[in-house]
C-alpha atoms as a PDB file:
ATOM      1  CA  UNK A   1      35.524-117.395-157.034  1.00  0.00           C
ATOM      2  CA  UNK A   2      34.842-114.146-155.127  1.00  0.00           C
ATOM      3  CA  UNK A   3      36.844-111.103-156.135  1.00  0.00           C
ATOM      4  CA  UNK A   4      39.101-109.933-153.039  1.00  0.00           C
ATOM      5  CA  UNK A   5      36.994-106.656-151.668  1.00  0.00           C
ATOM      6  CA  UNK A   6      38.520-103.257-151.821  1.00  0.00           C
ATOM      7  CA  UNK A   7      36.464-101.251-149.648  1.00  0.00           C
ATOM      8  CA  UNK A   8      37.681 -99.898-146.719  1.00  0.00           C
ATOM      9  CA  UNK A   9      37.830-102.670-144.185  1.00  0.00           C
ATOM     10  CA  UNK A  10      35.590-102.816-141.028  1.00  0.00           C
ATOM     11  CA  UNK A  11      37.935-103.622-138.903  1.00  0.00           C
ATOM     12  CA  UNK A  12      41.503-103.857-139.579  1.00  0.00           C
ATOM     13  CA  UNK A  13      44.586-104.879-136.911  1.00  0.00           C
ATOM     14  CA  UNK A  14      48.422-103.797-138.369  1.00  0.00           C
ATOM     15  CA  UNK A  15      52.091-105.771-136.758  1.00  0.00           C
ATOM     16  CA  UNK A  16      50.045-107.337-133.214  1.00  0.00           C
ATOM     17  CA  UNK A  17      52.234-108.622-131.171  1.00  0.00           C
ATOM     18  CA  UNK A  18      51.110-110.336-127.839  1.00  0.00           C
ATOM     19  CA  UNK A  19      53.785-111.278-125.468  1.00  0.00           C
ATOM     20  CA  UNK A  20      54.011-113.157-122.467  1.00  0.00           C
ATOM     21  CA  UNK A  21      56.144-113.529-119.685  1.00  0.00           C
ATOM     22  CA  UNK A  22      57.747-116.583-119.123  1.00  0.00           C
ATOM     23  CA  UNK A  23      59.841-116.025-116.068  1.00  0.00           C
ATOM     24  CA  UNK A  24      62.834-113.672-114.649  1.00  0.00           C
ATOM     25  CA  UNK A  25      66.394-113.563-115.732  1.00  0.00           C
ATOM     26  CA  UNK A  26      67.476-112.160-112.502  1.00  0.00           C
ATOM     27  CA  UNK A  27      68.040-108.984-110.706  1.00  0.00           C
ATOM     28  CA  UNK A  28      69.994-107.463-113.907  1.00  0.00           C
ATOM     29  CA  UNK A  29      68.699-110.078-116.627  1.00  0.00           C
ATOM     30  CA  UNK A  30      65.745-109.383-119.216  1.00  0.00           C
ATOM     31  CA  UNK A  31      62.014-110.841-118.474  1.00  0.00           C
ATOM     32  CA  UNK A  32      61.774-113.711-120.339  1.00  0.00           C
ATOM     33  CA  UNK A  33      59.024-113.571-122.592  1.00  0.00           C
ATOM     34  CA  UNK A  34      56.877-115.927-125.048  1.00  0.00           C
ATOM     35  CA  UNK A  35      55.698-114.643-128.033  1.00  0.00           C
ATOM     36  CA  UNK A  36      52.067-115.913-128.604  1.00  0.00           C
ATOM     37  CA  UNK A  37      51.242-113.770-131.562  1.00  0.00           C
ATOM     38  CA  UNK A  38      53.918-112.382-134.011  1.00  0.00           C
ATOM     39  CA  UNK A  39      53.378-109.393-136.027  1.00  0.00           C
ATOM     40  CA  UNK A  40      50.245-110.579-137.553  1.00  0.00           C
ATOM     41  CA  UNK A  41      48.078-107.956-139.709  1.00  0.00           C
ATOM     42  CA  UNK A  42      44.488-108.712-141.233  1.00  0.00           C
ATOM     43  CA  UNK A  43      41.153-107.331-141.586  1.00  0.00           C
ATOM     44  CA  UNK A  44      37.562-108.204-142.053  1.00  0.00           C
ATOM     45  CA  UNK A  45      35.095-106.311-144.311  1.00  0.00           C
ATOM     46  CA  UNK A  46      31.368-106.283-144.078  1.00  0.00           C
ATOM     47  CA  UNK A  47      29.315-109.055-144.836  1.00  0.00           C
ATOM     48  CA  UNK A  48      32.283-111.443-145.023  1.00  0.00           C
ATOM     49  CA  UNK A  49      34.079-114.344-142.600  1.00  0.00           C
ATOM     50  CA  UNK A  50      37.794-114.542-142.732  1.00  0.00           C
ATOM     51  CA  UNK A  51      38.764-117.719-140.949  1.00  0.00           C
ATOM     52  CA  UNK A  52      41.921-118.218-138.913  1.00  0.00           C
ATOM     53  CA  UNK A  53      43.098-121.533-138.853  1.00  0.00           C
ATOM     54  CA  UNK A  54      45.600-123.503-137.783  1.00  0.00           C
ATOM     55  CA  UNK A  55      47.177-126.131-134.749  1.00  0.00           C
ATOM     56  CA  UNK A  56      46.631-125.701-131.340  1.00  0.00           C
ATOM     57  CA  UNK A  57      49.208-123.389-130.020  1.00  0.00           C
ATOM     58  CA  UNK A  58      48.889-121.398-133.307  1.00  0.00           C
ATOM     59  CA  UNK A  59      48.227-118.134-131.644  1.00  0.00           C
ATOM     60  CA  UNK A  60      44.879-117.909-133.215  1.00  0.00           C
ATOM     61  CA  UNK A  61      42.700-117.397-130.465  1.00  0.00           C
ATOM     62  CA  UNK A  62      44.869-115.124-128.732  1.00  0.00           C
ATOM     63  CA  UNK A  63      44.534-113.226-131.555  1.00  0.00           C
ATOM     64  CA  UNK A  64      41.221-112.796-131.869  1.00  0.00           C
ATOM     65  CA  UNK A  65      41.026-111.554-127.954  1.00  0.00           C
ATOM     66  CA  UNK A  66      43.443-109.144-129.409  1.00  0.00           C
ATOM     67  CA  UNK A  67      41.025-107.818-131.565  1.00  0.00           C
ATOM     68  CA  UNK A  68      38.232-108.121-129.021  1.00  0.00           C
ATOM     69  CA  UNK A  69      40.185-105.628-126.776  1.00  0.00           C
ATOM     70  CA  UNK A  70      39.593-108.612-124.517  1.00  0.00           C
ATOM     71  CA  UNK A  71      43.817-108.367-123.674  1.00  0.00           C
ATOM     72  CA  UNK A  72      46.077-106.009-125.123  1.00  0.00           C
ATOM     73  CA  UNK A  73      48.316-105.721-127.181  1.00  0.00           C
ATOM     74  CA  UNK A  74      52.636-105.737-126.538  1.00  0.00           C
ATOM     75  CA  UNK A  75      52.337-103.269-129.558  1.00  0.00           C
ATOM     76  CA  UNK A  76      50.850-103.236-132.896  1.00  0.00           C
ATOM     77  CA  UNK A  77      47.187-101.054-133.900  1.00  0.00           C
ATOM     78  CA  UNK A  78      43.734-102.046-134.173  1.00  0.00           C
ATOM     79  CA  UNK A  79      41.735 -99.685-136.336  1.00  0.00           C
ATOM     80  CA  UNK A  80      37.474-100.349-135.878  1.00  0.00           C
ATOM     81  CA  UNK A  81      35.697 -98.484-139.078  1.00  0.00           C
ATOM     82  CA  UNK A  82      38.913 -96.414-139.351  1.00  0.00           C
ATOM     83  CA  UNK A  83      39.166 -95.099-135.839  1.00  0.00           C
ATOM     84  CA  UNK A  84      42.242 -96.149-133.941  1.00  0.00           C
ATOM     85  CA  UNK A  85      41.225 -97.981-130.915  1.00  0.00           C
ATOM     86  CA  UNK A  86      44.526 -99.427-129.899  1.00  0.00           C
ATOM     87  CA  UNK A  87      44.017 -97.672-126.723  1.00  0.00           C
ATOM     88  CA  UNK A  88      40.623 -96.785-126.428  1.00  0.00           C
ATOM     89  CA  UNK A  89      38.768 -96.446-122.722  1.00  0.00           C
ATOM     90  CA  UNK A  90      36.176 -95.571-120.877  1.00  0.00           C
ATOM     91  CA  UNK A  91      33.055 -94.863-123.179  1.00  0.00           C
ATOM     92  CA  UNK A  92      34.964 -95.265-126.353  1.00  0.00           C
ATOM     93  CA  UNK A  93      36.107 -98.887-125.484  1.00  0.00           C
ATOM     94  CA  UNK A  94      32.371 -99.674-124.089  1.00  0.00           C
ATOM     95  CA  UNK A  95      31.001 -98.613-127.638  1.00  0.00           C
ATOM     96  CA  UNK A  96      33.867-100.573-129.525  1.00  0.00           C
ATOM     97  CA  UNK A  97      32.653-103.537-127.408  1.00  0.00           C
ATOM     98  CA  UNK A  98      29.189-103.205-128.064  1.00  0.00           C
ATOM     99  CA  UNK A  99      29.919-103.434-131.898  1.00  0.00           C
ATOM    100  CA  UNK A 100      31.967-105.960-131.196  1.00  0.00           C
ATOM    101  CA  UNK A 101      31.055-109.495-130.039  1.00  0.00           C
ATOM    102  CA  UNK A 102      32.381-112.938-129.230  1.00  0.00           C
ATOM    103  CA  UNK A 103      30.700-116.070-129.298  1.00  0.00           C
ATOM    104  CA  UNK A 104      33.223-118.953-127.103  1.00  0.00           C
ATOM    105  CA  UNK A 105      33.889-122.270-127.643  1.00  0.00           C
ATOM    106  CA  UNK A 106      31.672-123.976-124.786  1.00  0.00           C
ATOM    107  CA  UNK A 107      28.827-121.984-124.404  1.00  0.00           C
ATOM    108  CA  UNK A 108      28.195-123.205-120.682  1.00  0.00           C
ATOM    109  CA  UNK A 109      31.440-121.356-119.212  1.00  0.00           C
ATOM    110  CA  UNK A 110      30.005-118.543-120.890  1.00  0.00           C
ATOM    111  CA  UNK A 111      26.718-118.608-119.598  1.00  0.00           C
ATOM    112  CA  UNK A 112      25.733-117.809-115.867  1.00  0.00           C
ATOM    113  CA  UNK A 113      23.968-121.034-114.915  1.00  0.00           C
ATOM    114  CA  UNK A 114      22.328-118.934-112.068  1.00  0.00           C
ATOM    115  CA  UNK A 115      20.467-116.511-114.692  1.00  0.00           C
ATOM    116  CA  UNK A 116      17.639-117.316-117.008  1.00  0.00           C
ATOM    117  CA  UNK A 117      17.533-116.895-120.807  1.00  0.00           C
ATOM    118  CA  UNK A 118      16.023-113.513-120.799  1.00  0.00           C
ATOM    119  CA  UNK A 119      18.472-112.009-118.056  1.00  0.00           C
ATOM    120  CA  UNK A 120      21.475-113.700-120.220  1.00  0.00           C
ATOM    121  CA  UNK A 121      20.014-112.346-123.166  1.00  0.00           C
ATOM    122  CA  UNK A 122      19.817-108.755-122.214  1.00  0.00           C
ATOM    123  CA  UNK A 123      22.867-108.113-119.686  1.00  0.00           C
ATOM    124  CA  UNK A 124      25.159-106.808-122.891  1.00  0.00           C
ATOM    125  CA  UNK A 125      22.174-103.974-123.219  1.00  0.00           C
ATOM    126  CA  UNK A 126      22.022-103.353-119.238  1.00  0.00           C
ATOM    127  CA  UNK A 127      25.919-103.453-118.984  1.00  0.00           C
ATOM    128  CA  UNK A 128      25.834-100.294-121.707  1.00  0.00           C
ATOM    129  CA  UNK A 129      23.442 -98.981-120.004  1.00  0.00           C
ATOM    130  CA  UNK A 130      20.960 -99.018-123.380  1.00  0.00           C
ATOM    131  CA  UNK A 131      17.452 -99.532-123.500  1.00  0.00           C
ATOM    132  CA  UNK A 132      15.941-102.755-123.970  1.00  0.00           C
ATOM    133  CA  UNK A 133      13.019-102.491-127.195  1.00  0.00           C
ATOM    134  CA  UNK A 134      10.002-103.163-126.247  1.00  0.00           C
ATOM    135  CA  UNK A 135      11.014-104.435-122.677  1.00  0.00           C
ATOM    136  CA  UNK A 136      12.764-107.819-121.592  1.00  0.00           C
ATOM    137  CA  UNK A 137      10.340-110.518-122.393  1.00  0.00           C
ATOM    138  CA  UNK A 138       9.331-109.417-125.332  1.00  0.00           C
ATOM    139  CA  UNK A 139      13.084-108.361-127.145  1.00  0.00           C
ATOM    140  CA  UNK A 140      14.664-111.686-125.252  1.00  0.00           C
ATOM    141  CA  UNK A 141      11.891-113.910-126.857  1.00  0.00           C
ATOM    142  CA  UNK A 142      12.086-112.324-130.324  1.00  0.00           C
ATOM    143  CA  UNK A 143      15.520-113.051-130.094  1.00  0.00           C
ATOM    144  CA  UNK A 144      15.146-116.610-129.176  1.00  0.00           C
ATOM    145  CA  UNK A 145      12.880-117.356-131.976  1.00  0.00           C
ATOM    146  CA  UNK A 146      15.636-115.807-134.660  1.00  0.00           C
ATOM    147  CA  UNK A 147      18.077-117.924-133.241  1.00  0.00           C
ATOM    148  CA  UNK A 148      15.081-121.089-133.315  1.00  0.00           C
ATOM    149  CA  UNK A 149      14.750-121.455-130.088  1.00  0.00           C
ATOM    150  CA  UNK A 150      11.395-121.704-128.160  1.00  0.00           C
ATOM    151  CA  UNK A 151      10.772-118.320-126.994  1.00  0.00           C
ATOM    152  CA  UNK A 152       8.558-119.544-124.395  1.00  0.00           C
ATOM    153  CA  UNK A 153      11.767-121.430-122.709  1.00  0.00           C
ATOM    154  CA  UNK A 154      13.579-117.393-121.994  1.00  0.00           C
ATOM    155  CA  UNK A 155      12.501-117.908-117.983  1.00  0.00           C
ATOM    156  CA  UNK A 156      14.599-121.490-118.093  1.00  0.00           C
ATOM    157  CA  UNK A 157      18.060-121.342-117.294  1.00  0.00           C
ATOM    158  CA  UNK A 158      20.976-122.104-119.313  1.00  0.00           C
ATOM    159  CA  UNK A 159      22.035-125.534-117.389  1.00  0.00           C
ATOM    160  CA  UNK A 160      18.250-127.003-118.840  1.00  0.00           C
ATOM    161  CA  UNK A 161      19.646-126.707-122.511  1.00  0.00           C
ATOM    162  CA  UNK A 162      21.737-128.954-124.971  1.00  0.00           C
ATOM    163  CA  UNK A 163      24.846-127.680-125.706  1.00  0.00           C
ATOM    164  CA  UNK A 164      23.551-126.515-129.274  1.00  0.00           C
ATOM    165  CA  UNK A 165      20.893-125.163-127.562  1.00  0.00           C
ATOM    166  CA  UNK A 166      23.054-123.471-124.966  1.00  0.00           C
ATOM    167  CA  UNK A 167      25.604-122.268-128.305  1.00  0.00           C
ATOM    168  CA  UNK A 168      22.552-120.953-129.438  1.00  0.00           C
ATOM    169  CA  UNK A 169      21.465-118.908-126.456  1.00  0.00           C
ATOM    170  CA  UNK A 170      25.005-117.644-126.769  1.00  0.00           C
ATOM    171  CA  UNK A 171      24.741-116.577-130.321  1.00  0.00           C
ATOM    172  CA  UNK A 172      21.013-114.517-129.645  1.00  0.00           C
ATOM    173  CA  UNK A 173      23.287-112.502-126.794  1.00  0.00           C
ATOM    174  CA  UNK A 174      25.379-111.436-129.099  1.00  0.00           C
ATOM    175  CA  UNK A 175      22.995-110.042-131.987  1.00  0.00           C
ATOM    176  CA  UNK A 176      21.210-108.081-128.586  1.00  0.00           C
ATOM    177  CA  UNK A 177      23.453-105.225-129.139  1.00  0.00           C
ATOM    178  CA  UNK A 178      23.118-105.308-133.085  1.00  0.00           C
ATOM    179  CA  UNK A 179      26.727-105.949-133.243  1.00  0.00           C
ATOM    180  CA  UNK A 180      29.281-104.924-137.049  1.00  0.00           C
ATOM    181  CA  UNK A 181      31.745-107.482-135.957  1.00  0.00           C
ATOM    182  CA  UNK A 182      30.809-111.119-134.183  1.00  0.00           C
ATOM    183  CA  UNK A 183      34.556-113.311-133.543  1.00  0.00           C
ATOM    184  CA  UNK A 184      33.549-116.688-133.504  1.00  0.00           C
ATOM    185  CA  UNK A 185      36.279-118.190-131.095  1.00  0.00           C
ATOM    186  CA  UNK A 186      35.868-122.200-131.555  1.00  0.00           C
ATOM    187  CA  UNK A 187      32.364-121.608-131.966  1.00  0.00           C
ATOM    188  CA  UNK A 188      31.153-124.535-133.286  1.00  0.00           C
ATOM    189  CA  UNK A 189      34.065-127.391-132.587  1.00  0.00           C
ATOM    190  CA  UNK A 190      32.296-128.934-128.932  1.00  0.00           C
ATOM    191  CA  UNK A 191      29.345-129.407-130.767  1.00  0.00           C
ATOM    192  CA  UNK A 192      28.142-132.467-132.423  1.00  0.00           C
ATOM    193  CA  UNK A 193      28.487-133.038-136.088  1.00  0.00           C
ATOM    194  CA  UNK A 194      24.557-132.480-136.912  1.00  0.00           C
ATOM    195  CA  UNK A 195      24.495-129.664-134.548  1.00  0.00           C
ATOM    196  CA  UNK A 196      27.646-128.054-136.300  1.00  0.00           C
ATOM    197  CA  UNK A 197      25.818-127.975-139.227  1.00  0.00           C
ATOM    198  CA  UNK A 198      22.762-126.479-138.116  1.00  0.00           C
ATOM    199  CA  UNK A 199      24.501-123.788-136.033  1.00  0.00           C
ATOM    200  CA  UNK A 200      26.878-122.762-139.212  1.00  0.00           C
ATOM    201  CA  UNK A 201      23.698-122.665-141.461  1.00  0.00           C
ATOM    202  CA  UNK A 202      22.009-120.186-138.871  1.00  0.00           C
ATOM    203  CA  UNK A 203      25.647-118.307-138.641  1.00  0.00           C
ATOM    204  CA  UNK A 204      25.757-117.414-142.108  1.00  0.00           C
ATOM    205  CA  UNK A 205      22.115-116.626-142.396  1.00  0.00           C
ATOM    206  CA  UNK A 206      22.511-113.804-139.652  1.00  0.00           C
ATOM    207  CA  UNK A 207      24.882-112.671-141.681  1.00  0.00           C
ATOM    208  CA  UNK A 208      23.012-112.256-144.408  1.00  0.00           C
ATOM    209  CA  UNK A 209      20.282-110.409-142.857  1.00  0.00           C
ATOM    210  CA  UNK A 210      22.477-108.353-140.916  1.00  0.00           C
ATOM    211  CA  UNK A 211      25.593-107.914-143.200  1.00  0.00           C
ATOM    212  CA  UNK A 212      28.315-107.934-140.237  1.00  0.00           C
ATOM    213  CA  UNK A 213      31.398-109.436-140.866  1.00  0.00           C
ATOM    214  CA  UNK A 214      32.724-112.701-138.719  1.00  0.00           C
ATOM    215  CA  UNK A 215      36.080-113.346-137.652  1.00  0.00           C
ATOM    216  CA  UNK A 216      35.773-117.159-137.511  1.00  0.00           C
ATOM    217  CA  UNK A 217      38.385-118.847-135.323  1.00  0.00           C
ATOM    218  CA  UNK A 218      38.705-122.620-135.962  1.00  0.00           C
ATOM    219  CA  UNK A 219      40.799-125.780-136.429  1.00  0.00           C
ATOM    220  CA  UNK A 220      37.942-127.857-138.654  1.00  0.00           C
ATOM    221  CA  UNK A 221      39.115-127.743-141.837  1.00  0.00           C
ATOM    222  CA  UNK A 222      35.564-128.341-143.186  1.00  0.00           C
ATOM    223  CA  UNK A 223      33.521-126.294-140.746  1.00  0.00           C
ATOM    224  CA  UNK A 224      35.867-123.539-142.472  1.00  0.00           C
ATOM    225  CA  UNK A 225      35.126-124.551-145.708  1.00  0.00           C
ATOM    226  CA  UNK A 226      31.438-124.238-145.562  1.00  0.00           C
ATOM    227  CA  UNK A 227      31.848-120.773-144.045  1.00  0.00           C
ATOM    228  CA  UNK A 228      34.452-118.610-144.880  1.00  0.00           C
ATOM    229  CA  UNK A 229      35.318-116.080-147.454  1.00  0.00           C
ATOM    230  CA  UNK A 230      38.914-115.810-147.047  1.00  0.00           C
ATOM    231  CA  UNK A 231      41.176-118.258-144.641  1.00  0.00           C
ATOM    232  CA  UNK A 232      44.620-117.044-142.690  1.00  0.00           C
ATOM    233  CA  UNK A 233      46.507-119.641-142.199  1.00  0.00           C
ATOM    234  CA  UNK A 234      48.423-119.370-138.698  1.00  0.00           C
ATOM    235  CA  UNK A 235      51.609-121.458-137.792  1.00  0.00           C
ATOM    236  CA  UNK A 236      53.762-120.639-134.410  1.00  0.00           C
ATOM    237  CA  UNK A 237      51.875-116.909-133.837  1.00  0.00           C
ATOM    238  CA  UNK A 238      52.284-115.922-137.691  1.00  0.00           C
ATOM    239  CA  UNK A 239      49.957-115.522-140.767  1.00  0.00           C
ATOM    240  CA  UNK A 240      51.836-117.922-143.323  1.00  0.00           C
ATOM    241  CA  UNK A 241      49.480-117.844-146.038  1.00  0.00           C
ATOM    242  CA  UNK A 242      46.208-115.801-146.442  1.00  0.00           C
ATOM    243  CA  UNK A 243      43.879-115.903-149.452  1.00  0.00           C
ATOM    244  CA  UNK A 244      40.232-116.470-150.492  1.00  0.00           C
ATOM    245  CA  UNK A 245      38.933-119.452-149.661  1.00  0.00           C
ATOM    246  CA  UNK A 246      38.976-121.472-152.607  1.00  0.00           C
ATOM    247  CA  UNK A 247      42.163-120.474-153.628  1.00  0.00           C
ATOM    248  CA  UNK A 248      43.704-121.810-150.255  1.00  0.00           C
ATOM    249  CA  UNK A 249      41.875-125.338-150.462  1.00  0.00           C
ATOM    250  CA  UNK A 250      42.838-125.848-153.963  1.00  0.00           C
ATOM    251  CA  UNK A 251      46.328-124.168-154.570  1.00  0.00           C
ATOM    252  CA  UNK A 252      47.357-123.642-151.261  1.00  0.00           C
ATOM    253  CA  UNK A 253      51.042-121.550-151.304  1.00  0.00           C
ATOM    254  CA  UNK A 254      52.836-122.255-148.318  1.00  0.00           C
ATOM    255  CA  UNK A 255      53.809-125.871-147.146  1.00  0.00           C
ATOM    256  CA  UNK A 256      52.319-125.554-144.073  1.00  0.00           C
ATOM    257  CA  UNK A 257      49.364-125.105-145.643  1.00  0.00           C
ATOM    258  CA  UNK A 258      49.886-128.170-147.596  1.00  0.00           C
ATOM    259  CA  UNK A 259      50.695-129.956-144.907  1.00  0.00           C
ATOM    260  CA  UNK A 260      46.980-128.983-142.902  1.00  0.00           C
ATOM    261  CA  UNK A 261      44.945-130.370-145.863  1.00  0.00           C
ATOM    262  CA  UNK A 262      47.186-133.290-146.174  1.00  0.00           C
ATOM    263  CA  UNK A 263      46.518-134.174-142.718  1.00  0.00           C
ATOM    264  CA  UNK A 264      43.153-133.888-142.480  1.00  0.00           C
ATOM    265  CA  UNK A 265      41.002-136.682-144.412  1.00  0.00           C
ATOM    266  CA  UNK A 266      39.591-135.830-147.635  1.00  0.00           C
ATOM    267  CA  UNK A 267      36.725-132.787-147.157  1.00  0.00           C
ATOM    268  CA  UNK A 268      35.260-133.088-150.705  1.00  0.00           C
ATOM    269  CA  UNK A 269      36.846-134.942-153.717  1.00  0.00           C
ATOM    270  CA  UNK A 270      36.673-132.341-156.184  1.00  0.00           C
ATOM    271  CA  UNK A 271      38.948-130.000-154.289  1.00  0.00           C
ATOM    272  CA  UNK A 272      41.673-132.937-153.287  1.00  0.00           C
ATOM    273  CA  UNK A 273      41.528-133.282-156.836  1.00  0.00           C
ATOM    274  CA  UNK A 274      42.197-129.681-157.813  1.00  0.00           C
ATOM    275  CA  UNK A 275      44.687-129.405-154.807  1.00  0.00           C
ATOM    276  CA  UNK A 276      46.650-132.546-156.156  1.00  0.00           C
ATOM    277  CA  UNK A 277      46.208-131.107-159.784  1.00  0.00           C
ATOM    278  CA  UNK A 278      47.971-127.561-158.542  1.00  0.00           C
ATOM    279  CA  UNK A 279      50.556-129.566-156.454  1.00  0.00           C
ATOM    280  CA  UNK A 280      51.871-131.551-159.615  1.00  0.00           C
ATOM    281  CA  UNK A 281      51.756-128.686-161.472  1.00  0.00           C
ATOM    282  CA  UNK A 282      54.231-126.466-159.336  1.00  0.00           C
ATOM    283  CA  UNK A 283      56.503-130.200-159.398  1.00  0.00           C
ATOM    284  CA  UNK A 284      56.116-130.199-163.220  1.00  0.00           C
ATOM    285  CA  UNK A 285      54.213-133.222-163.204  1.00  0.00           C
ATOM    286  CA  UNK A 286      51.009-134.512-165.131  1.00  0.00           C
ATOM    287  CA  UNK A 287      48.439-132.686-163.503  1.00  0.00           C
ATOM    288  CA  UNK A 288      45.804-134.604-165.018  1.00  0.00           C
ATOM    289  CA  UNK A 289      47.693-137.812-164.215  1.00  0.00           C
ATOM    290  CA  UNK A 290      48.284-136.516-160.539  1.00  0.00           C
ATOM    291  CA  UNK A 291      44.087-135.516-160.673  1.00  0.00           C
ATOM    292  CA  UNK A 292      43.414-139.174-161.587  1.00  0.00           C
ATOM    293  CA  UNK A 293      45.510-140.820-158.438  1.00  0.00           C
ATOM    294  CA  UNK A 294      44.023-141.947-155.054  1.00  0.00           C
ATOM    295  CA  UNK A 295      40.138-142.156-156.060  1.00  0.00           C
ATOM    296  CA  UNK A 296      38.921-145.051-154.267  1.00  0.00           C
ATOM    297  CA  UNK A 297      35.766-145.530-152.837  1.00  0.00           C
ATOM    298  CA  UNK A 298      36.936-143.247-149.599  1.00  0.00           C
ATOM    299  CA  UNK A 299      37.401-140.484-151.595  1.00  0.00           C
ATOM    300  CA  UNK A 300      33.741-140.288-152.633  1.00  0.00           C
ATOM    301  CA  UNK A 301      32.545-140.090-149.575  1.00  0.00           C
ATOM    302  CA  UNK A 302      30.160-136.939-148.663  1.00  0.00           C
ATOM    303  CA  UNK A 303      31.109-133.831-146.737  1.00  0.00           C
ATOM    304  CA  UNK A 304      30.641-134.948-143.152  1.00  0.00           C
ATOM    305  CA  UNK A 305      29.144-131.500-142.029  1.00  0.00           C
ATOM    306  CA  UNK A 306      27.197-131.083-145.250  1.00  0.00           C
ATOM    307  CA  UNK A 307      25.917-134.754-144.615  1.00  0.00           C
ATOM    308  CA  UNK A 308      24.855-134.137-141.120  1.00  0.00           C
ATOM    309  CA  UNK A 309      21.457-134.957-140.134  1.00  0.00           C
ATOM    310  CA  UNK A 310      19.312-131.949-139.420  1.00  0.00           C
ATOM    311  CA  UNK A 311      17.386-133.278-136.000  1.00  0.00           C
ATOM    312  CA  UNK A 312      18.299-130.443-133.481  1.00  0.00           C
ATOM    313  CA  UNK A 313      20.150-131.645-130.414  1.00  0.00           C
ATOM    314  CA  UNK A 314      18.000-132.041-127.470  1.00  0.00           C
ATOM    315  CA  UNK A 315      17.610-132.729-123.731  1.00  0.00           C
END
């Protein structure tokens, strides 16, 4: 298991709250307002993923356009590389942004259909008003071919590609500005199974060429477990539970937690075993009785992701 890292966090949000209003209470009466996140505090390091997970309604993706800056905050502090940027504008918010980047759900309604590859590719750089190395062809193709994409496809548009293709395309946009933080929003979840798997294996091997950290927001219990390093567990705008990743698959704390991995089927035997083990151990059970229980066929069945076939989605 990993040891929990002590350096001084790359990014690091204290107490966000995000409200919402809901409606009027009258002339006299208090706004009405719906708390969507609730005093939740994290952080990410370098060259780690903490994954958020939890139900829809959770909170969890408003939360990471909290720490986007892509809303604000009712209150609460966001500290980037130990600068507060709660509040930041102007130049200061552009360069926070351009460290900074998001990769969304479904990469279509992220991607001007109207611009080609190479002008999707470098409009982060133009935006901030930064150079482009080595000119547009050339830096959009290099991209493309990191990403495994044909870079002789960056004058298509992004209508004429797959949807891992087009996730893809999404993912070189955001390395164009070299970014120290990429939040994953969904990332991953409207893709096919295969395609999951090839687009998490090309997620974590950025990472380890570039060492930034992800903030990985998903519901896919086993998407999370192939990436993460440490998993917050979110429930009704709150962190319940947060831990390393292991440690929440296997002994997870809070019943909530509990109840996700009970719901979900079985991601990989070994850890419903340990889980089950842990479990009767807190009840003062047998664990090795409780370890033994429920191993039919089913249970050995492989990791669906890890499983998936590696032919790249195509059009």
């Amino acid at each position: 298991m990993n040891a929990p890292n002590t350096q001084t966090p790359l990014f690091r949000g204290t107490d966000l709250v995000k409200e919402f209003a809901t409606g009027s209470a009258g002339v006299l009466g208090k706004s009405k307002t719906f708390r969507a996140v609730d005093n939740v505090s994290l952080e990410v390091h370098r060259g780690e993923t903490l994954a958020v997970v939890g139900e829809s309604g959770s909170g969890k993706s408003t939360t990471a356009r909290l720490v986007a800056r892509l809303m604000d905050a009712t209150s609460g502090k966001l500290e980037f590389e130990g600068a507060d940027v709660t509040r930041a504008k102007g130049s200061e918010l552009r360069e926070f942004r351009g460290a900074v980047q998001v990769i969304f759900q479904d990469p279509y309604s992220s991607l001007n259909p109207k611009h080609t590859v190479e002008r999707l590719v470098t409009a982060p750089l133009v935006y901030q008003g930064r150079k482009i190395p080595g000119g547009a062809r050339a830096f959009t193709r290099e991209l493309m071919e990191r990403v495994g994409l044909d870079p002789m496809h960056s004058e298509r548009y992004a209508s004429q590609f797959s949807g891992g293709q087009a996730q893809r395309i999404g993912i070189a946009r955001a390395l164009a500005v070299r970014p120290k933080l990429v939040i994953c929003d969904e990332a991953v979840s409207a893709l096919d199974v295969s395609v999951q798997a090839q687009v998490i294996n090309l997620l974590r091997d950025l990472q380890s060429d570039e060492g930034f950290g992800y903030l990985f927001i998903a519901h896919d219990l086993a998407v999370v477990r192939q990436i993460a390093t440490r998993v917050a567990v979110m429930s009704q705008g709150a962190i319940v539970e947060t831990g390393m990743r292991d440690e929440i698959f296997e002994r997870p704390e809070h019943e909530y937690t509990r109840t996700l991995l009970q719901a979900v089927p079985r991601i990989n035997p070994e850890w419903d075993r340990k889980r089950k083990k842990a479990e009767a151990a807190r009840a003062g059970r047998n664990p090795d009785a409780a370890s033994d229980a429920g191993t039919s066929g089913a249970d050995t069945a492989p990791d669906a992701v890890a499983a998936a076939s590696s032919t790249e989605e195509s059009r």
